[in-house]
Protein backbone atom coordinates (compact mmCIF):
# COMPACT_ATOMS: atom_id res chain seq x y z
CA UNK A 1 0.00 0.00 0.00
CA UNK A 2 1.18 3.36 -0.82
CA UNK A 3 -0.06 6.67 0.62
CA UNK A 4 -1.59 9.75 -1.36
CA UNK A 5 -2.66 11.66 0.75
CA UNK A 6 -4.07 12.49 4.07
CA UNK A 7 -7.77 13.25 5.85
CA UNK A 8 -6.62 16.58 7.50
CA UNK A 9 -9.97 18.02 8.20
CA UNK A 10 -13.90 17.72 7.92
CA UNK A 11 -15.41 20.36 5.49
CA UNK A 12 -18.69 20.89 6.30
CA UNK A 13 -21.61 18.79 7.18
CA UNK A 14 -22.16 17.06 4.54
CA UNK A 15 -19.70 14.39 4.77
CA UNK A 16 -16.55 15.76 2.38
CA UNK A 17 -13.42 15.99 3.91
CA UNK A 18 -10.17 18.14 3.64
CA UNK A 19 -6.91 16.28 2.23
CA UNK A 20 -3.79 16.85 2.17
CA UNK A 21 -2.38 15.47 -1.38
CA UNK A 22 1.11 13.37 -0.68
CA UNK A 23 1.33 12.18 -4.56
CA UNK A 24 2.49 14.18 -8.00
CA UNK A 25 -0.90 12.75 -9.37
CA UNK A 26 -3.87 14.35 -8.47
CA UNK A 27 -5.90 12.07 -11.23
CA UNK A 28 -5.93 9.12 -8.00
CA UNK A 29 -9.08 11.37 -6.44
CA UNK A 30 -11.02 11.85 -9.26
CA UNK A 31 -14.82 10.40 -8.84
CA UNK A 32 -15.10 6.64 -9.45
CA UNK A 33 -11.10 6.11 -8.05
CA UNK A 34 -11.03 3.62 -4.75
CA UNK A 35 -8.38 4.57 -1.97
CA UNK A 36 -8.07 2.92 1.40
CA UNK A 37 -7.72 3.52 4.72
CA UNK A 38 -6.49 0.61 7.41
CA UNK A 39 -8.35 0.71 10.67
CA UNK A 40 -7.58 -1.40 13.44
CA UNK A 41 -5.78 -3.71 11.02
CA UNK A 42 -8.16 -4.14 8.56
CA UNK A 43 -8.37 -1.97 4.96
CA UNK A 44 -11.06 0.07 4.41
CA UNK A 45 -12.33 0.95 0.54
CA UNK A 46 -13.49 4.23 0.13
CA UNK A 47 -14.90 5.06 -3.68
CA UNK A 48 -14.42 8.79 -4.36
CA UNK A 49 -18.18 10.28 -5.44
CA UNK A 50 -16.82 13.89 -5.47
CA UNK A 51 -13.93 15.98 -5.86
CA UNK A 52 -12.63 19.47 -6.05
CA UNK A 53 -10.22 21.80 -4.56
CA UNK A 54 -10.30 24.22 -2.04
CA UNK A 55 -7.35 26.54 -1.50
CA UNK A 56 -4.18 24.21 -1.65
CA UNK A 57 -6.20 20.99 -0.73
CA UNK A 58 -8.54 18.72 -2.44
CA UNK A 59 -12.27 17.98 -1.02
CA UNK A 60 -13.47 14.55 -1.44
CA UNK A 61 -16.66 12.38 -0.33
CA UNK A 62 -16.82 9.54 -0.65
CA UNK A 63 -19.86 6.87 -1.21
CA UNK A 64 -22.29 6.37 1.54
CA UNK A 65 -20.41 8.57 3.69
CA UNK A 66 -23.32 11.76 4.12
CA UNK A 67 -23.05 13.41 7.05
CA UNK A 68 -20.22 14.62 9.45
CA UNK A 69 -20.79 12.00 11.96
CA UNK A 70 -20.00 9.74 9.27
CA UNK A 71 -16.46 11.30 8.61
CA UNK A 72 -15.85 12.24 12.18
CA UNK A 73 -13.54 9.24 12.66
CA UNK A 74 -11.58 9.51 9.25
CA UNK A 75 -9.70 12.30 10.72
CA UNK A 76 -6.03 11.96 10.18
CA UNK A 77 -5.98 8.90 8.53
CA UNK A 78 -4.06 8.53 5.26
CA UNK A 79 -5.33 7.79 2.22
CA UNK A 80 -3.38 4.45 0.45
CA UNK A 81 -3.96 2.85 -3.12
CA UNK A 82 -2.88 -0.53 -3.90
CA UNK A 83 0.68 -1.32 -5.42
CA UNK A 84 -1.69 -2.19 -8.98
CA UNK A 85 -3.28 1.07 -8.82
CA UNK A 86 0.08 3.14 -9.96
CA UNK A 87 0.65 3.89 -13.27
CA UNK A 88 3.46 3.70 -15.38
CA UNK A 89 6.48 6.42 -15.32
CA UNK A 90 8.64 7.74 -18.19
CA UNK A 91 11.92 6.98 -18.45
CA UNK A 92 14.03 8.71 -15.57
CA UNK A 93 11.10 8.92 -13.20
CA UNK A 94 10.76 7.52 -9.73
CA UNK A 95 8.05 6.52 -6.96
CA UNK A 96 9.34 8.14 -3.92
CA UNK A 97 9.64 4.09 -2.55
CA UNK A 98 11.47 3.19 -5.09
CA UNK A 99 14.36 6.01 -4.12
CA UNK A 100 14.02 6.16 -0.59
CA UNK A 101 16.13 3.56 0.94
CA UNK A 102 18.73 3.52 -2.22
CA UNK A 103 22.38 3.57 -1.39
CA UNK A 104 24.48 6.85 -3.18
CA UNK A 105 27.86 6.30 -4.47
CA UNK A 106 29.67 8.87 -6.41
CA UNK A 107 31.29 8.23 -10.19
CA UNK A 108 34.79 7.80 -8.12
CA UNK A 109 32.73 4.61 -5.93
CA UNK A 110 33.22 7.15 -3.04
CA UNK A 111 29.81 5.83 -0.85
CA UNK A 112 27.91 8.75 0.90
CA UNK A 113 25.25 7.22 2.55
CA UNK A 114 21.38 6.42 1.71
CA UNK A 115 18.58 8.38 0.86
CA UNK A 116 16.02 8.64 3.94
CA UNK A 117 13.23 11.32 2.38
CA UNK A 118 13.27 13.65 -0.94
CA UNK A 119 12.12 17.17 -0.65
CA UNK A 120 10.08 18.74 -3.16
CA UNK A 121 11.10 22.93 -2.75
CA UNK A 122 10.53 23.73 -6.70
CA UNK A 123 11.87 23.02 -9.77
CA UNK A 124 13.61 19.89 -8.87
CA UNK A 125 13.31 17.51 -6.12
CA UNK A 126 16.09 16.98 -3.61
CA UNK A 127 17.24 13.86 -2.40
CA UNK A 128 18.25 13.73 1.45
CA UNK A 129 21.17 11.68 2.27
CA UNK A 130 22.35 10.16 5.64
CA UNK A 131 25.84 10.35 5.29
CA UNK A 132 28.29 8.03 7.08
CA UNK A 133 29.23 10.18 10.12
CA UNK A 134 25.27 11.13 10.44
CA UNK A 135 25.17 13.96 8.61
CA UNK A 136 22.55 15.13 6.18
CA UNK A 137 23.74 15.73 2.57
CA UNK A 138 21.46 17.25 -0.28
CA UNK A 139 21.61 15.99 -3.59
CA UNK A 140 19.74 18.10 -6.37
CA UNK A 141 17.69 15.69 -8.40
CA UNK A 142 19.44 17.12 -11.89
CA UNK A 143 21.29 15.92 -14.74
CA UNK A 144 24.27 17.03 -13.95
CA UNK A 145 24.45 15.36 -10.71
CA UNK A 146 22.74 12.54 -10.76
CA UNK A 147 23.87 10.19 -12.80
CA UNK A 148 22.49 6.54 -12.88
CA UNK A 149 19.61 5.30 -10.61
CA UNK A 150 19.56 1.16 -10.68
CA UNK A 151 16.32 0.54 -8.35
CA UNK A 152 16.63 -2.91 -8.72
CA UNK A 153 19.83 -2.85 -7.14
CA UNK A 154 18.83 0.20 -4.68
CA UNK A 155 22.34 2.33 -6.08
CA UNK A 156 22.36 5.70 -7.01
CA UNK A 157 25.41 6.79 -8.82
CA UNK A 158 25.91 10.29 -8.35
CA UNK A 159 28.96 13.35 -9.59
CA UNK A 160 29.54 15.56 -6.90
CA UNK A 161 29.63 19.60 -8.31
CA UNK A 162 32.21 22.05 -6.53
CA UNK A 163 30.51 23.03 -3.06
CA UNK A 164 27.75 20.53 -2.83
CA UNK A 165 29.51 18.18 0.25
CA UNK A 166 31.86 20.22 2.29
């Protein structure tokens, strides 16, 4: 299971709720889409009946859920699809899983340490490394830099620019 997103808020009283999108593919919530929620160990379908934004989050109801004391206990929970239910990537994209975890060399087999989260700030995403001696080194998601990703293997291969480890 993978999570898109999370039940931040009720909106209303009609039973839509406020969430907080944690994907690149806002498609996932459109009306007729299933996501899940796991409650007390068991997964929950909930089939999206409307959609639309509101400031920067999405509203969504879902099917059979009408009223607020309905949605009351979906508060906080995240929103998951099934591993079947993401689509296919271009060439040089990633799933956040699929980089998260990978160990980082650099071209001279130099290892820096694995990537524990990627930041999103703007034009490119940034990969967050845990270095060897526990500190946190940024690599820029860019051509330049990154230069092989095998996630079969889990090994980023990466060419360090003037300044970006000091």
């Amino acid at each position: 299971m993978f999570v898109v997103g999370k039940i931040i808020n009720i909106h209303g009283i009609k039973g839509e709720v406020k969430v907080q999108q944690i994907t690149d593919f806002p498609e996932r919530f459109q009306v007729g889409n299933t996501v899940y929620i796991t409650e007390q160990a068991s997964l929950i379908p909930l089939k999206i009946d409307g959609f639309r934004t509101h400031k920067n989050n999405l509203l969504l109801h879902f099917e059979g859920y009408n009223s607020i004391e309905d949605i009351e206990h979906l508060k906080g929970k995240e929103l998951k699809i099934k591993e079947d239910q993401q689509g296919k990537l271009g060439e040089n994209e990633f799933y956040y899983h699929e980089i998260i975890g990978c160990k980082v060399i650099t071209t001279e087999n130099e290892e820096l340490g694995i990537i524990e989260s990627i930041l999103s700030p703007g034009a490119n995403d940034v990969w967050v490394v845990r270095g060897k001696k526990n500190q946190e080194i940024l690599i820029p998601y860019i051509e330049p830099v990154v230069k092989h990703v095998n996630v079969a293997e889990k090994l980023v291969t990466v060419e360090l620019m003037e300044g970006l480890i000091e």
